[in-house]
PDB file of N, CA and C in Angstrom:
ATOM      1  N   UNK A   1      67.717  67.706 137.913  1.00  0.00           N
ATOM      2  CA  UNK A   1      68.993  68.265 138.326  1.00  0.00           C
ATOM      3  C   UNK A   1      69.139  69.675 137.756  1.00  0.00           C
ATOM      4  N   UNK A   2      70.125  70.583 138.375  1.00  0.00           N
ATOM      5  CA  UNK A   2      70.244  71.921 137.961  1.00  0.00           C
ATOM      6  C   UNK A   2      71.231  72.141 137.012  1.00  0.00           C
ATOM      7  N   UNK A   3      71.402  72.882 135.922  1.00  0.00           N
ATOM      8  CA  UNK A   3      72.394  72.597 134.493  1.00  0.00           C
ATOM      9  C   UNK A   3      73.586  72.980 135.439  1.00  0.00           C
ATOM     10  N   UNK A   4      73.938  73.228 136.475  1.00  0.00           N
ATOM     11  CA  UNK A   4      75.308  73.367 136.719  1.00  0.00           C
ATOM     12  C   UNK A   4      76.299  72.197 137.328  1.00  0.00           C
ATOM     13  N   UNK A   5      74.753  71.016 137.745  1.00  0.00           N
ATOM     14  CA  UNK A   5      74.771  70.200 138.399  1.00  0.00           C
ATOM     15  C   UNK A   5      75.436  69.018 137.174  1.00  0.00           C
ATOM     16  N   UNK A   6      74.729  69.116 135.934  1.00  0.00           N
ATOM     17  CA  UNK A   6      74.825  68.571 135.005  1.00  0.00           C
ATOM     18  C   UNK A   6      76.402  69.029 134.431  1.00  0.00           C
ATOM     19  N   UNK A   7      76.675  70.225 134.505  1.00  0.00           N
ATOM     20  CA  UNK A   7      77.480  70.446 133.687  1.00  0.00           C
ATOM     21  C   UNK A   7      78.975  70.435 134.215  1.00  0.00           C
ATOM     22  N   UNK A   8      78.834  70.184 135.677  1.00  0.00           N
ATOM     23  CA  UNK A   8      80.124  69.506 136.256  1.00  0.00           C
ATOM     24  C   UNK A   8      79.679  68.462 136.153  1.00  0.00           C
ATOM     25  N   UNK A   9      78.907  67.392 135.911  1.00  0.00           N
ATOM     26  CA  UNK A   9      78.652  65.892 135.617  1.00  0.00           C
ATOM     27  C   UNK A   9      79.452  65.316 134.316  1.00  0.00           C
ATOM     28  N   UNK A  10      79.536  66.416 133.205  1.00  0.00           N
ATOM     29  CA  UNK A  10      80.197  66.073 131.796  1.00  0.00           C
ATOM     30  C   UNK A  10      81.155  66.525 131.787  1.00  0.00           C
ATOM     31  N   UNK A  11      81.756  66.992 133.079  1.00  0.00           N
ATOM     32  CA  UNK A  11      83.207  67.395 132.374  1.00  0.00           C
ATOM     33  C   UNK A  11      84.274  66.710 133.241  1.00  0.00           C
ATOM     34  N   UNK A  12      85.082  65.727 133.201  1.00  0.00           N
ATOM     35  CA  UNK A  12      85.927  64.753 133.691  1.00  0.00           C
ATOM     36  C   UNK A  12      86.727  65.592 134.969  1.00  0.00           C
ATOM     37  N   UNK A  13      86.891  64.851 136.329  1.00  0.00           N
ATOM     38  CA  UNK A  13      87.564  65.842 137.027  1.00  0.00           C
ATOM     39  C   UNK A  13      89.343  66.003 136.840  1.00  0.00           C
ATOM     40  N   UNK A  14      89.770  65.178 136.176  1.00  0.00           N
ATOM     41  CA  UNK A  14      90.874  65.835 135.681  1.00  0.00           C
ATOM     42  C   UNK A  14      91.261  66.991 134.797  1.00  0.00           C
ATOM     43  N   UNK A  15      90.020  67.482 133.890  1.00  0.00           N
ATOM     44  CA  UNK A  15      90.450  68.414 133.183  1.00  0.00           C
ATOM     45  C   UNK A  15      89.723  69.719 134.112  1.00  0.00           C
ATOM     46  N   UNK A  16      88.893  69.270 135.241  1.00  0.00           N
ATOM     47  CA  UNK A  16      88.375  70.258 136.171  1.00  0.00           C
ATOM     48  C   UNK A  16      89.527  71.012 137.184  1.00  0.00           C
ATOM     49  N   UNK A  17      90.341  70.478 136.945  1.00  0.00           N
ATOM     50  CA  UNK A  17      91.824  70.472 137.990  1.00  0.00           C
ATOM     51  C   UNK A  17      92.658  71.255 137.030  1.00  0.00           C
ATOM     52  N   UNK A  18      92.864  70.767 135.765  1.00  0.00           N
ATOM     53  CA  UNK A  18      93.667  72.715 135.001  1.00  0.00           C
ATOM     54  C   UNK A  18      92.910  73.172 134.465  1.00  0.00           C
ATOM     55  N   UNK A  19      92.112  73.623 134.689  1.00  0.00           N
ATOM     56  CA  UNK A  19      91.254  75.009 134.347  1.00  0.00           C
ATOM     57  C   UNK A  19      91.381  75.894 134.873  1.00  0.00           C
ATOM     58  N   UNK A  20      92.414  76.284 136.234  1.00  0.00           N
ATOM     59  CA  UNK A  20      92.906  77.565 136.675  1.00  0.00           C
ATOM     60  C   UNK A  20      94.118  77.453 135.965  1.00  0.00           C
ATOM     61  N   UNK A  21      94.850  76.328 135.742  1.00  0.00           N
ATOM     62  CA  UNK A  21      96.025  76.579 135.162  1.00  0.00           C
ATOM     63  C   UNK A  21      95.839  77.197 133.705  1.00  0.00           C
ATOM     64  N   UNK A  22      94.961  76.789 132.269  1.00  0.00           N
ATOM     65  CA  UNK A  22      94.821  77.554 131.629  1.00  0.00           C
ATOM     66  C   UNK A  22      94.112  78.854 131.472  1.00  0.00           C
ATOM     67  N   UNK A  23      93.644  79.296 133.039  1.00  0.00           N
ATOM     68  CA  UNK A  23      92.929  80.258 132.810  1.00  0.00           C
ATOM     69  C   UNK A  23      94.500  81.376 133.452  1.00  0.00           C
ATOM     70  N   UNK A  24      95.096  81.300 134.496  1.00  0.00           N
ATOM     71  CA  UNK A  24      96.151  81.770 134.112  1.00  0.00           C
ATOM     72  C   UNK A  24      97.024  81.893 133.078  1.00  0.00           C
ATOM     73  N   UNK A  25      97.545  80.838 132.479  1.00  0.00           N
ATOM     74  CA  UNK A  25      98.073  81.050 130.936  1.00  0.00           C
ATOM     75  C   UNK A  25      97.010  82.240 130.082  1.00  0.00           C
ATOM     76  N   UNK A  26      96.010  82.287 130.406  1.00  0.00           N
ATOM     77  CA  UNK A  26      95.387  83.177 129.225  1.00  0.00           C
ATOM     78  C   UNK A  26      95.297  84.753 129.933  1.00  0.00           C
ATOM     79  N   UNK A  27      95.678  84.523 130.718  1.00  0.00           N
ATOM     80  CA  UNK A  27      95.434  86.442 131.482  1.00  0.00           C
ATOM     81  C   UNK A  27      97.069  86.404 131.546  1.00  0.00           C
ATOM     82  N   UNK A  28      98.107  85.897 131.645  1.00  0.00           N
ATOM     83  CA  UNK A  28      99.456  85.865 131.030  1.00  0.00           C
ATOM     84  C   UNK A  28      99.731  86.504 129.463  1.00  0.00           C
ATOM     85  N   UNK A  29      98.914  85.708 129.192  1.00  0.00           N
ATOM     86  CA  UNK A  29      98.927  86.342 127.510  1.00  0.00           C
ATOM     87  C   UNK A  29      98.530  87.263 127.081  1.00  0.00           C
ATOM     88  N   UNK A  30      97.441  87.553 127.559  1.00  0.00           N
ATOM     89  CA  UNK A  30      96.316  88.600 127.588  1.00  0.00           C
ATOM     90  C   UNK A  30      96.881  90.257 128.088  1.00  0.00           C
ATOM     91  N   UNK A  31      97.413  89.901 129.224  1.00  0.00           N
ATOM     92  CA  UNK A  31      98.047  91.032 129.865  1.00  0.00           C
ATOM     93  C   UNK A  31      99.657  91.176 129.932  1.00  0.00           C
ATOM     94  N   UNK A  32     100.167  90.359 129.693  1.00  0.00           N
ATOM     95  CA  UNK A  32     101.724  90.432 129.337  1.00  0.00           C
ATOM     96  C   UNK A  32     102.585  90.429 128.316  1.00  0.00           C
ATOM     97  N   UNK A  33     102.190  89.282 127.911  1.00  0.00           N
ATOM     98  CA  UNK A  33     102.527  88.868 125.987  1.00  0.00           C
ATOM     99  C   UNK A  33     102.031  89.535 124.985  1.00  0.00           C
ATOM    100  N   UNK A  34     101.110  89.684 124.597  1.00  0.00           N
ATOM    101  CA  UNK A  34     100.238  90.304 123.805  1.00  0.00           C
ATOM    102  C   UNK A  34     100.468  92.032 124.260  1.00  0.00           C
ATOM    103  N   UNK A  35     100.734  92.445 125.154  1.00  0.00           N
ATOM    104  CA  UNK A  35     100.976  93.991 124.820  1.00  0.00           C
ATOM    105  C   UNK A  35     102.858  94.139 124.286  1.00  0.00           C
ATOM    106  N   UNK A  36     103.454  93.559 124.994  1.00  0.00           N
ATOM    107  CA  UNK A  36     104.597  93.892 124.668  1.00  0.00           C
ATOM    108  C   UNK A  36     105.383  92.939 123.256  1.00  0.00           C
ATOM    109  N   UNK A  37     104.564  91.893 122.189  1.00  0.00           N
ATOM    110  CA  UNK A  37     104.605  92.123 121.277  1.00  0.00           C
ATOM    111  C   UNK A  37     103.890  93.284 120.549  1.00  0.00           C
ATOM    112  N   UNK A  38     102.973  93.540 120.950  1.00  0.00           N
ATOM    113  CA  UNK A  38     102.990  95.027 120.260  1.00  0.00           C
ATOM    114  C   UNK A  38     103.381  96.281 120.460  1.00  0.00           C
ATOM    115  N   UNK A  39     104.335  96.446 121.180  1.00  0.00           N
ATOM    116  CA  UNK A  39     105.256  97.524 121.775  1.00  0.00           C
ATOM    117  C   UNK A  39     106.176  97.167 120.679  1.00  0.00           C
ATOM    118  N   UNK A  40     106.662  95.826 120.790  1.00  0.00           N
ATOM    119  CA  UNK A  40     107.648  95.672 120.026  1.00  0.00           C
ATOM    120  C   UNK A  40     107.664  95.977 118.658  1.00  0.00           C
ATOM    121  N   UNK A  41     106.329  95.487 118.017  1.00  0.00           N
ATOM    122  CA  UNK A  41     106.123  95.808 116.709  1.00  0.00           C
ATOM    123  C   UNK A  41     106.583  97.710 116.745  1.00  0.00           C
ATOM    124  N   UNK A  42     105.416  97.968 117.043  1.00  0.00           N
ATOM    125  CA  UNK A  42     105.488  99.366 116.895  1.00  0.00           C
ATOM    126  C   UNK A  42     107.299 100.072 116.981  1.00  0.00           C
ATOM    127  N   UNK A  43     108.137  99.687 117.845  1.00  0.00           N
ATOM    128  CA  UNK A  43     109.038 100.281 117.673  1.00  0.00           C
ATOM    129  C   UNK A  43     110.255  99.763 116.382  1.00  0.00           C
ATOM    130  N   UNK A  44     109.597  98.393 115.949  1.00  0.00           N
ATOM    131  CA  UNK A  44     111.007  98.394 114.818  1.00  0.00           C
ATOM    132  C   UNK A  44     109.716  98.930 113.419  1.00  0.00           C
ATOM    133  N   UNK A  45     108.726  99.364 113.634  1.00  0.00           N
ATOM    134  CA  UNK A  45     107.947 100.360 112.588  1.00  0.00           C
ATOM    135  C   UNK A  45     108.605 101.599 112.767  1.00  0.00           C
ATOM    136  N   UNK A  46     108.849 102.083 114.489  1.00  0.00           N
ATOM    137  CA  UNK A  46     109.497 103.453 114.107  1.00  0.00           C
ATOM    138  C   UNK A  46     110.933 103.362 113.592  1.00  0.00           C
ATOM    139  N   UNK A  47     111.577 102.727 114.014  1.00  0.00           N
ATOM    140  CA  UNK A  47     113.174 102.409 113.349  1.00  0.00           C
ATOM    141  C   UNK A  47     113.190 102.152 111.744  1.00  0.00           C
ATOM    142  N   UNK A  48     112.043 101.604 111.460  1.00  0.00           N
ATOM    143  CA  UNK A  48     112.371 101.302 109.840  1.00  0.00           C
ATOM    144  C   UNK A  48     111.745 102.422 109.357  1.00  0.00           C
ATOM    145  N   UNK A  49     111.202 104.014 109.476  1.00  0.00           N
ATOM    146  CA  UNK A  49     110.927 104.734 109.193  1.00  0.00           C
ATOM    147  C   UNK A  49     111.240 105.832 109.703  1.00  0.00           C
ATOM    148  N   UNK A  50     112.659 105.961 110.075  1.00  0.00           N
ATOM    149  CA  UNK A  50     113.837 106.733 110.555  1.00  0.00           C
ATOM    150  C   UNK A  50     114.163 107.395 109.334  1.00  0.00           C
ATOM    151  N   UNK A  51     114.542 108.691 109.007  1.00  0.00           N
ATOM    152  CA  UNK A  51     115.244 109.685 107.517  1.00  0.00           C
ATOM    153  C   UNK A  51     115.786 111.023 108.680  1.00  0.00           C
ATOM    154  N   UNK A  52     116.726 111.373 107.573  1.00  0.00           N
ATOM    155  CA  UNK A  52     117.743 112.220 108.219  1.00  0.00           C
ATOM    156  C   UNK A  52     116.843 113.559 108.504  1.00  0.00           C
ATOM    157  N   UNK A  53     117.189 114.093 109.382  1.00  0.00           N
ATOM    158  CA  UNK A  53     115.990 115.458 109.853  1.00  0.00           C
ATOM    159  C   UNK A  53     115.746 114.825 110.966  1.00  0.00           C
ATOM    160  N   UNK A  54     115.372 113.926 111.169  1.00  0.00           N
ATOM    161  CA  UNK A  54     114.229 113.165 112.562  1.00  0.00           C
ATOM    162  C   UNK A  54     114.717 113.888 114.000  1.00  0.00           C
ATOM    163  N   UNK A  55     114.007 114.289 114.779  1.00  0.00           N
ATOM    164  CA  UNK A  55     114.920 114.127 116.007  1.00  0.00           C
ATOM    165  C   UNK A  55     114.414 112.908 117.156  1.00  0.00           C
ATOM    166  N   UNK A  56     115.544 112.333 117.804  1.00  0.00           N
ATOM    167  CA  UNK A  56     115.606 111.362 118.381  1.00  0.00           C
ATOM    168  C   UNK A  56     116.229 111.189 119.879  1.00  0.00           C
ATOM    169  N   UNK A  57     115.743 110.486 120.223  1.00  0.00           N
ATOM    170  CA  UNK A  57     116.112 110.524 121.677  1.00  0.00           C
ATOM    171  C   UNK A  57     116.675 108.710 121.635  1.00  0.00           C
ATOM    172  N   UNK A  58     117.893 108.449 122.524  1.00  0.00           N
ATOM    173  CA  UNK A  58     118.685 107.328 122.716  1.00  0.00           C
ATOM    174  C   UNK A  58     118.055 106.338 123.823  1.00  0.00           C
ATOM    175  N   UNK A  59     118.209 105.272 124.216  1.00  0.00           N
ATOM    176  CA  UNK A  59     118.171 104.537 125.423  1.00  0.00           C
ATOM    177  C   UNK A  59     118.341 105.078 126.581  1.00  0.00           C
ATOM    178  N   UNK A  60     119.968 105.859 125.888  1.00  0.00           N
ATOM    179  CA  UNK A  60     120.705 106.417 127.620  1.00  0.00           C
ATOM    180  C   UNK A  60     120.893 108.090 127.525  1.00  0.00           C
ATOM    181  N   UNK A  61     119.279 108.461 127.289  1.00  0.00           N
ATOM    182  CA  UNK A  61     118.785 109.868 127.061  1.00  0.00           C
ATOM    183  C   UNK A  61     119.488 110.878 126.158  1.00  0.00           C
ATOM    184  N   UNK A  62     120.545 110.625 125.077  1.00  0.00           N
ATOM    185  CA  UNK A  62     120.655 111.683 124.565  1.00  0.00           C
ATOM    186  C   UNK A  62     119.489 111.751 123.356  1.00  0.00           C
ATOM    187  N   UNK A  63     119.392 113.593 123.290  1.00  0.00           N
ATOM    188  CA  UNK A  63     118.729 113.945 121.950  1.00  0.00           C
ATOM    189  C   UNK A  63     119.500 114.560 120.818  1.00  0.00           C
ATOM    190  N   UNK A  64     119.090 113.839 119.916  1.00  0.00           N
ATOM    191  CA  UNK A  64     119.858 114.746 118.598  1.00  0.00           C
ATOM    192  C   UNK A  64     119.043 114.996 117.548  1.00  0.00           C
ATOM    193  N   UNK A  65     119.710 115.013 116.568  1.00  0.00           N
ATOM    194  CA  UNK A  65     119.200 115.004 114.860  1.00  0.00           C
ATOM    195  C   UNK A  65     119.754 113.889 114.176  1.00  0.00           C
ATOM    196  N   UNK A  66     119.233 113.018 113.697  1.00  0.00           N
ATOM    197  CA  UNK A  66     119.638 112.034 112.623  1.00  0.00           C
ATOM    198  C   UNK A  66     120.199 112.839 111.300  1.00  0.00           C
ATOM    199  N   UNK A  67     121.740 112.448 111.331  1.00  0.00           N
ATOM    200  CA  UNK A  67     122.675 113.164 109.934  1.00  0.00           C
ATOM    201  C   UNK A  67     122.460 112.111 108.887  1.00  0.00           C
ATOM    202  N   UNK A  68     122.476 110.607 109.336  1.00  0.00           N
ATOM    203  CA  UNK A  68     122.865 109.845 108.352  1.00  0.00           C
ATOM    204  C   UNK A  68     122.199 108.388 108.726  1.00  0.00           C
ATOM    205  N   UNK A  69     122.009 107.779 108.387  1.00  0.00           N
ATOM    206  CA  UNK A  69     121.788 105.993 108.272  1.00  0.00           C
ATOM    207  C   UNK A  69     122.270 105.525 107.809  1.00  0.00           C
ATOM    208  N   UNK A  70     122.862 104.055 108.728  1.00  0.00           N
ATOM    209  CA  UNK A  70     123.513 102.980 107.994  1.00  0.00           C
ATOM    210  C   UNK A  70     123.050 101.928 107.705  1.00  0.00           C
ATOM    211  N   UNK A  71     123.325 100.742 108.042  1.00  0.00           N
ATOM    212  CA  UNK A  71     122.455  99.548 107.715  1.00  0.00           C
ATOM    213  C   UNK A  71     122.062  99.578 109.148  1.00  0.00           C
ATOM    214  N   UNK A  72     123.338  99.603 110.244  1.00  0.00           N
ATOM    215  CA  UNK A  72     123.056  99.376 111.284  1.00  0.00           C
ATOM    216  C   UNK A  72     123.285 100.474 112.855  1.00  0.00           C
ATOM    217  N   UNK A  73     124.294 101.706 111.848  1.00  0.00           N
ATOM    218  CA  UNK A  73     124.042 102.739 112.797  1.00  0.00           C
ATOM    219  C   UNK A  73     123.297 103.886 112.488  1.00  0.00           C
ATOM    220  N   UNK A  74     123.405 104.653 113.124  1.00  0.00           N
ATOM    221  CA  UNK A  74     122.295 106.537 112.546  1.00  0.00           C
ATOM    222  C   UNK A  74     123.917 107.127 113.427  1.00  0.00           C
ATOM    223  N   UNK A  75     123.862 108.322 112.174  1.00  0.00           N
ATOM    224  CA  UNK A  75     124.744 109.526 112.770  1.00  0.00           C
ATOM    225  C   UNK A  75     124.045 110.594 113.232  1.00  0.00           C
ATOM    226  N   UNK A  76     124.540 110.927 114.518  1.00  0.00           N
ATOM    227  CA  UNK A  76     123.557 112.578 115.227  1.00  0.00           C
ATOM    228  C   UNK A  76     124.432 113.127 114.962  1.00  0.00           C
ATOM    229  N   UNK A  77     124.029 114.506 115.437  1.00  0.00           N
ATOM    230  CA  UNK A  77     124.350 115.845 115.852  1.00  0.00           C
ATOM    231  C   UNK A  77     123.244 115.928 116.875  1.00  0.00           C
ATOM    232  N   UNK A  78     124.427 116.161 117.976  1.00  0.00           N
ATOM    233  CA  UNK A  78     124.022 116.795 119.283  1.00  0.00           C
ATOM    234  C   UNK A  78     124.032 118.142 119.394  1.00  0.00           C
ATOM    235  N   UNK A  79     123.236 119.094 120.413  1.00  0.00           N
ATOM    236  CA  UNK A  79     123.390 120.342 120.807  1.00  0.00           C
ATOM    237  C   UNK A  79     123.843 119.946 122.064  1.00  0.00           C
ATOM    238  N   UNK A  80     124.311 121.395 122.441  1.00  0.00           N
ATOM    239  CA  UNK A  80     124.494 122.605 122.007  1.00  0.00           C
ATOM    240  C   UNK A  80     125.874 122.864 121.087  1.00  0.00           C
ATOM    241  N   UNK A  81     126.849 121.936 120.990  1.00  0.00           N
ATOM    242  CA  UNK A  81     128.034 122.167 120.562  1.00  0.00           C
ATOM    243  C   UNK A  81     127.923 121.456 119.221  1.00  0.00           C
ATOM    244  N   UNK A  82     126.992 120.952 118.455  1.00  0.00           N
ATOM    245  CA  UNK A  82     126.842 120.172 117.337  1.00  0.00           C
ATOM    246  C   UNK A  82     127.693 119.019 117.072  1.00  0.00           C
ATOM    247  N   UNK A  83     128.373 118.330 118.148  1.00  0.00           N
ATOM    248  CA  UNK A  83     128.577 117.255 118.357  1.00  0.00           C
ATOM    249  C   UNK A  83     128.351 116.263 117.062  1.00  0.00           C
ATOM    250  N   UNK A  84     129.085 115.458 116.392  1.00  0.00           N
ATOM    251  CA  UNK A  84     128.592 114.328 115.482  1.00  0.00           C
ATOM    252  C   UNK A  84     128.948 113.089 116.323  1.00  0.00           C
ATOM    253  N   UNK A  85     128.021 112.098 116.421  1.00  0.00           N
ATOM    254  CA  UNK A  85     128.436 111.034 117.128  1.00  0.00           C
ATOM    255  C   UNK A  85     127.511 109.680 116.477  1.00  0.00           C
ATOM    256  N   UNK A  86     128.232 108.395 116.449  1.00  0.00           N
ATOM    257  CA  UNK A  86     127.799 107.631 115.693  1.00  0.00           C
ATOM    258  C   UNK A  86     126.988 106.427 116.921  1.00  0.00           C
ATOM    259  N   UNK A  87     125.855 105.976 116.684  1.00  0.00           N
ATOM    260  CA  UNK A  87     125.274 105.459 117.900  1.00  0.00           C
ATOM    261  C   UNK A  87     124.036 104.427 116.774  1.00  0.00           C
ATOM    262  N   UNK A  88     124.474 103.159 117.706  1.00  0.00           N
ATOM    263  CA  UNK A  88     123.488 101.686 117.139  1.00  0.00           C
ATOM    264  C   UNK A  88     122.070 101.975 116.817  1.00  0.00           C
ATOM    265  N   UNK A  89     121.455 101.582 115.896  1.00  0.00           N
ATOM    266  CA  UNK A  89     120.021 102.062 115.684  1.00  0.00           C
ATOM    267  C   UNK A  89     118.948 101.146 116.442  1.00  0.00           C
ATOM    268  N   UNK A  90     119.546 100.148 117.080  1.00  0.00           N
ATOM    269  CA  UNK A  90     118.736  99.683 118.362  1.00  0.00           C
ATOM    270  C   UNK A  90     118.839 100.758 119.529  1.00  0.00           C
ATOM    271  N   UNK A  91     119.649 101.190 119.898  1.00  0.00           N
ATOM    272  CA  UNK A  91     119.543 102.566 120.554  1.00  0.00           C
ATOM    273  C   UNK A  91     118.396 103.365 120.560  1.00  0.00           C
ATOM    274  N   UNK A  92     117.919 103.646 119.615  1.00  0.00           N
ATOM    275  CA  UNK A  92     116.702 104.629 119.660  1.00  0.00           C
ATOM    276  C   UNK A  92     115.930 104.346 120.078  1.00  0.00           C
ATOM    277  N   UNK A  93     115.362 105.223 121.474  1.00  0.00           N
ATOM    278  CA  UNK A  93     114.191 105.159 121.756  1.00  0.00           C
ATOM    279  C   UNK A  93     112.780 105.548 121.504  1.00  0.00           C
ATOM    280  N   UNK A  94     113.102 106.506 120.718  1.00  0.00           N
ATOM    281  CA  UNK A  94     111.571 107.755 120.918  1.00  0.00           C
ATOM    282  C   UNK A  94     112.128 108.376 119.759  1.00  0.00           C
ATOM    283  N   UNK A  95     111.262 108.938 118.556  1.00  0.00           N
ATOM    284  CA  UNK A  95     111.142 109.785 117.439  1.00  0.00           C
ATOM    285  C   UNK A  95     110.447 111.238 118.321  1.00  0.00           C
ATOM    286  N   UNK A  96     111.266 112.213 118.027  1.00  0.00           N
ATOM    287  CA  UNK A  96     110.613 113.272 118.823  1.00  0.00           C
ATOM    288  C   UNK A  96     110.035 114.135 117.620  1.00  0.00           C
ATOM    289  N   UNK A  97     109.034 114.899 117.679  1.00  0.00           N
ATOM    290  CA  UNK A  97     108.338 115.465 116.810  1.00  0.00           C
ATOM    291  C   UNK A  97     107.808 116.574 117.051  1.00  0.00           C
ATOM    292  N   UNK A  98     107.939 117.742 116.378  1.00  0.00           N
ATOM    293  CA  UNK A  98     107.300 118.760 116.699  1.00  0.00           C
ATOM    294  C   UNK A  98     105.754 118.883 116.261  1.00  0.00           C
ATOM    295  N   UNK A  99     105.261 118.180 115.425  1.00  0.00           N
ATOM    296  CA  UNK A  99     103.841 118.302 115.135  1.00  0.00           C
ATOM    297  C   UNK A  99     103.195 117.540 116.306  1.00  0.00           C
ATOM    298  N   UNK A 100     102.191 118.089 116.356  1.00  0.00           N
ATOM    299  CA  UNK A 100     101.161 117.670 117.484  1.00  0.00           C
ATOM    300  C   UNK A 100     100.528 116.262 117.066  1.00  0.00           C
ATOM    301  N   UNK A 101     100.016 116.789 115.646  1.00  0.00           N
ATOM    302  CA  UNK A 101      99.063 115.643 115.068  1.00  0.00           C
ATOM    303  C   UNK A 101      99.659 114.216 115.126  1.00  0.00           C
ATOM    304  N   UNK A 102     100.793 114.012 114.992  1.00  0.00           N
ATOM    305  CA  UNK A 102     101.704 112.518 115.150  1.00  0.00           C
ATOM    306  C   UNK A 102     101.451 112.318 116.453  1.00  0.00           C
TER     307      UNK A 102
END
């Protein structure tokens, strides 16, 4: 017999029947789960390494300067009018940076 012949011979046909089902579950994970826990990581790394100076960009596009941190908000200053405005630190989207090298 040919080993492929054999090797659907040892494997029960019920577990031959979800083997697309876990092979979907694993390209699910693979390509869905697994990147956007690490999106996620990465952004409460940038939030917990937020200091006043930073500039930042919001959810709902504003940019400012981080004045202050709280436990749970950051104070900007907006341009052009230097605006102070107090906004959730889940809010932040994006650390903007003028160095290249970051």
């Amino acid at each position: 017999m040919t080993p492929t012949l054999l090797l659907a011979a040892a494997i029960p046909p019920g577990v031959v029947s979800f083997l697309p089902f876990i092979a979907i579950i694993a390209v699910f994970y693979l390509l869905l789960i697994r990147p956007q826990q690490t999106r996620q990581k990465q952004w409460r790394n940038m939030l917990e390494h937020l200091k006043p100076g930073d500039r930042v960009t919001t959810s709902g596009g504003i940019r400012g300067t981080i004045l202050s941190i709280k436990d749970d908000a950051i104070q900007l200053r907006v341009p052009p009018d230097n605006i102070k405005m107090e906004v959730v630190k889940s809010a932040i989207a994006s650390v903007t940076t003028d160095d290249p090298a970051k």
